[in-house]
Protein backbone atom coordinates (compact mmCIF):
# COMPACT_ATOMS: atom_id res chain seq x y z
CA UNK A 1 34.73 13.72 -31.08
CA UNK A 2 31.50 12.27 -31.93
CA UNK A 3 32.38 8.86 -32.53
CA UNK A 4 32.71 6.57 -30.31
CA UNK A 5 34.83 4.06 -29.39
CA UNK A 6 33.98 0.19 -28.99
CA UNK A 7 36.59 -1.95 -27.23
CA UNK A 8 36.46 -5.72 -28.23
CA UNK A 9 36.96 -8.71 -25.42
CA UNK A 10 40.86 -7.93 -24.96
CA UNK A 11 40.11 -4.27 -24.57
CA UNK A 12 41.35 -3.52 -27.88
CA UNK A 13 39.74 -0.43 -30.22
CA UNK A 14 37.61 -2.06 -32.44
CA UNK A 15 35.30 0.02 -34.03
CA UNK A 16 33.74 3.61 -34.10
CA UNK A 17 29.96 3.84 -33.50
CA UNK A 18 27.62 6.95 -34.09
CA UNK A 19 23.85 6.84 -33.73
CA UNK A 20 21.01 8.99 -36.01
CA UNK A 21 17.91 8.91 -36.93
CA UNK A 22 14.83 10.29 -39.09
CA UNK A 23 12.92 13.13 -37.80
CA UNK A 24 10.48 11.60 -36.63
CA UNK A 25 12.62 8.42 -34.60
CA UNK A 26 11.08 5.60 -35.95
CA UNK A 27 13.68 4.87 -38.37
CA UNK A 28 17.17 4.70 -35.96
CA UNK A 29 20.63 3.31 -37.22
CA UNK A 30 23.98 2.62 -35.83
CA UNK A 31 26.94 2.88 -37.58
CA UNK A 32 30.69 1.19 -37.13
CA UNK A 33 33.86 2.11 -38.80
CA UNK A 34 35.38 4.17 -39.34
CA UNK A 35 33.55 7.49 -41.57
CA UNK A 36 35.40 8.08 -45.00
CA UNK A 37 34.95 9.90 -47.95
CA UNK A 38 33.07 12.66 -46.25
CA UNK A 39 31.42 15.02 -49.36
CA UNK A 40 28.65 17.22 -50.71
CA UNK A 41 26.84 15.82 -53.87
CA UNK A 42 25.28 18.80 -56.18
CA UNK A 43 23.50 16.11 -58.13
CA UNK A 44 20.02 16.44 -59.75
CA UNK A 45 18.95 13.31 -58.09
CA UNK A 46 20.37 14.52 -54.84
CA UNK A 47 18.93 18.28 -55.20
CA UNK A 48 15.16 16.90 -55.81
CA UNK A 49 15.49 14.41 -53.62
CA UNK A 50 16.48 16.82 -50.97
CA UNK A 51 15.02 19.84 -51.70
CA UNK A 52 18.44 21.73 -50.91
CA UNK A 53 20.98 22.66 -53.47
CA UNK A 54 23.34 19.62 -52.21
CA UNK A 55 23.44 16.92 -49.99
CA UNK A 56 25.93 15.81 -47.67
CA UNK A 57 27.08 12.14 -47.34
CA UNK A 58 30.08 10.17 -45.72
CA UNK A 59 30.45 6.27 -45.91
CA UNK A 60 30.43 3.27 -43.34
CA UNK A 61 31.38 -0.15 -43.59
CA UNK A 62 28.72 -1.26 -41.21
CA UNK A 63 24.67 0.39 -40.49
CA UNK A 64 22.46 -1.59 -38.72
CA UNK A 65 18.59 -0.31 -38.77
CA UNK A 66 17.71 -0.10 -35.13
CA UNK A 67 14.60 1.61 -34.62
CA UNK A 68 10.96 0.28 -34.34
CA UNK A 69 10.53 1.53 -38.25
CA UNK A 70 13.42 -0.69 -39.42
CA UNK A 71 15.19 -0.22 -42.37
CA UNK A 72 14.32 3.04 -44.48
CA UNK A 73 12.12 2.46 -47.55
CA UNK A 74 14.24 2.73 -50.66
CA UNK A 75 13.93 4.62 -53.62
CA UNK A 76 15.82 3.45 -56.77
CA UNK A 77 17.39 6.12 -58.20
CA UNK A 78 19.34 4.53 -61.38
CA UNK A 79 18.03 0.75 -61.80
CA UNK A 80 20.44 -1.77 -60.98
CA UNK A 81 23.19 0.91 -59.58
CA UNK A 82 21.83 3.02 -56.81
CA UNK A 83 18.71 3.17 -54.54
CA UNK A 84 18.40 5.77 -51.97
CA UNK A 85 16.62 5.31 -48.27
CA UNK A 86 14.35 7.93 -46.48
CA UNK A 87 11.56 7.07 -43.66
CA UNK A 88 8.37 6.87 -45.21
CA UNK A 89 6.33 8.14 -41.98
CA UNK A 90 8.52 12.03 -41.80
CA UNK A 91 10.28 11.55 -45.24
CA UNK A 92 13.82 12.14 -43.96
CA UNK A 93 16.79 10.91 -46.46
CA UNK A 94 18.89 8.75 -43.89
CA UNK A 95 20.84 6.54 -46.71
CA UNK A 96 22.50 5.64 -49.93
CA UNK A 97 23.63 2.19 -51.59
CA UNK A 98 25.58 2.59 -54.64
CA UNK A 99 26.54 -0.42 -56.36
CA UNK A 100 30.07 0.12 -56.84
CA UNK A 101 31.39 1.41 -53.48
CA UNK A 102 31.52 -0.73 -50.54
CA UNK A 103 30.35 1.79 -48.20
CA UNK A 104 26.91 2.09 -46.90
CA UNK A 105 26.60 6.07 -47.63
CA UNK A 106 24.75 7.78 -44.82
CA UNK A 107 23.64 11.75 -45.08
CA UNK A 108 25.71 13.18 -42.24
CA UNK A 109 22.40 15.38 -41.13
CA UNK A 110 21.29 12.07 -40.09
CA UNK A 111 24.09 11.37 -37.72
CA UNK A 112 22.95 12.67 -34.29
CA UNK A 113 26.25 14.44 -33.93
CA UNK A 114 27.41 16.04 -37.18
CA UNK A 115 30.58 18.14 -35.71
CA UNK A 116 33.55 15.36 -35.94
CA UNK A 117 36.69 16.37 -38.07
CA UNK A 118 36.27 13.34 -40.40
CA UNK A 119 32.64 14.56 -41.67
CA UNK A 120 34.06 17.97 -42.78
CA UNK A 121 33.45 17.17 -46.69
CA UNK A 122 36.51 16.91 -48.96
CA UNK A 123 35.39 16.16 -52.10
CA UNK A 124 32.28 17.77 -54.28
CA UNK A 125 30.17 15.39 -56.80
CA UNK A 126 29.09 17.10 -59.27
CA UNK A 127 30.09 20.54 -58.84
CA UNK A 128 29.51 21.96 -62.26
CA UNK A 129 26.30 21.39 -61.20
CA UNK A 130 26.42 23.45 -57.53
CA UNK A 131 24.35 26.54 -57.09
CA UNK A 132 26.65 29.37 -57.88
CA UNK A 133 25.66 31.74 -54.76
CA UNK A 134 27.07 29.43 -51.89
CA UNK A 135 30.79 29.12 -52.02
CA UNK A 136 32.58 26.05 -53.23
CA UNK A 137 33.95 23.26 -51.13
CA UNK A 138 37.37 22.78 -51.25
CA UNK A 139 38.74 20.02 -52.95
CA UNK A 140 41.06 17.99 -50.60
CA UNK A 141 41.17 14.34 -51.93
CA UNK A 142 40.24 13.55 -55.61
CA UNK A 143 37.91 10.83 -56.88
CA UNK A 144 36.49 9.26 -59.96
CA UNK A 145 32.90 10.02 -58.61
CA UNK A 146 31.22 12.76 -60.07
């Protein structure tokens, strides 16, 4: 598994933690929590912004900006509700804060180690809008979003 495990003073599991980064490493984060709501987003926003047909995100309670870039710069995407951060040295997309989900979104090709069970996406934002030559992501778990 990729995450791992943080025990508290009593030995206890407290917390998951992964590590990523921008291409370039001057922009670092660390994440803890648990990873939820694991999916691809076929947005426009999300298909300029990464110059790739979709994105793929998954949420964390908890990212703390580690490296000697700090945080990323952020880009506000749709004033007052979302803002989106990539490294302005390498221009990697590292982030996402949306203003109605608790979650700090992070794009999973961020993560230094994309291959744990709970990134496998299970939901699709915006799918009408998904190139039609790659095949469709299942749906497992239905949302509002998108």
């Amino acid at each position: 598994m990729n995450a791992t495990p943080v025990l508290d003073a009593q030995g206890a599991e407290e917390a998951e933690v992964r590590t990523g980064g921008c291409l370039c490493g001057r922009i670092r984060f660390t994440t803890r929590g648990r990873a939820v709501f694991a999916h691809t987003c076929a947005c426009g926003h999300c298909q300029k912004l990464g110059g790739t047909p979709l994105m793929w995100w998954v949420g964390f309670e908890t990212v703390v900006w580690t490296g000697e870039g700090g945080e990323p710069t952020w880009y506000e995407t749709f004033e007052g509700e979302a803002k989106r951060g990539f490294c302005p040295t390498c221009g990697s997309r590292l982030a996402a804060i949306d203003s109605d989900i608790l979650e700090i979104g992070i794009n999973v090709t961020a993560l230094d180690d994309t291959c744990g069970p709970d990134l496998v996406p299970i939901h699709v934002s915006f799918r009408d809008n998904a190139v039609h030559w790659l095949p469709p992501v299942p749906e497992t778990e239905h949302s509002t979003a998108g």
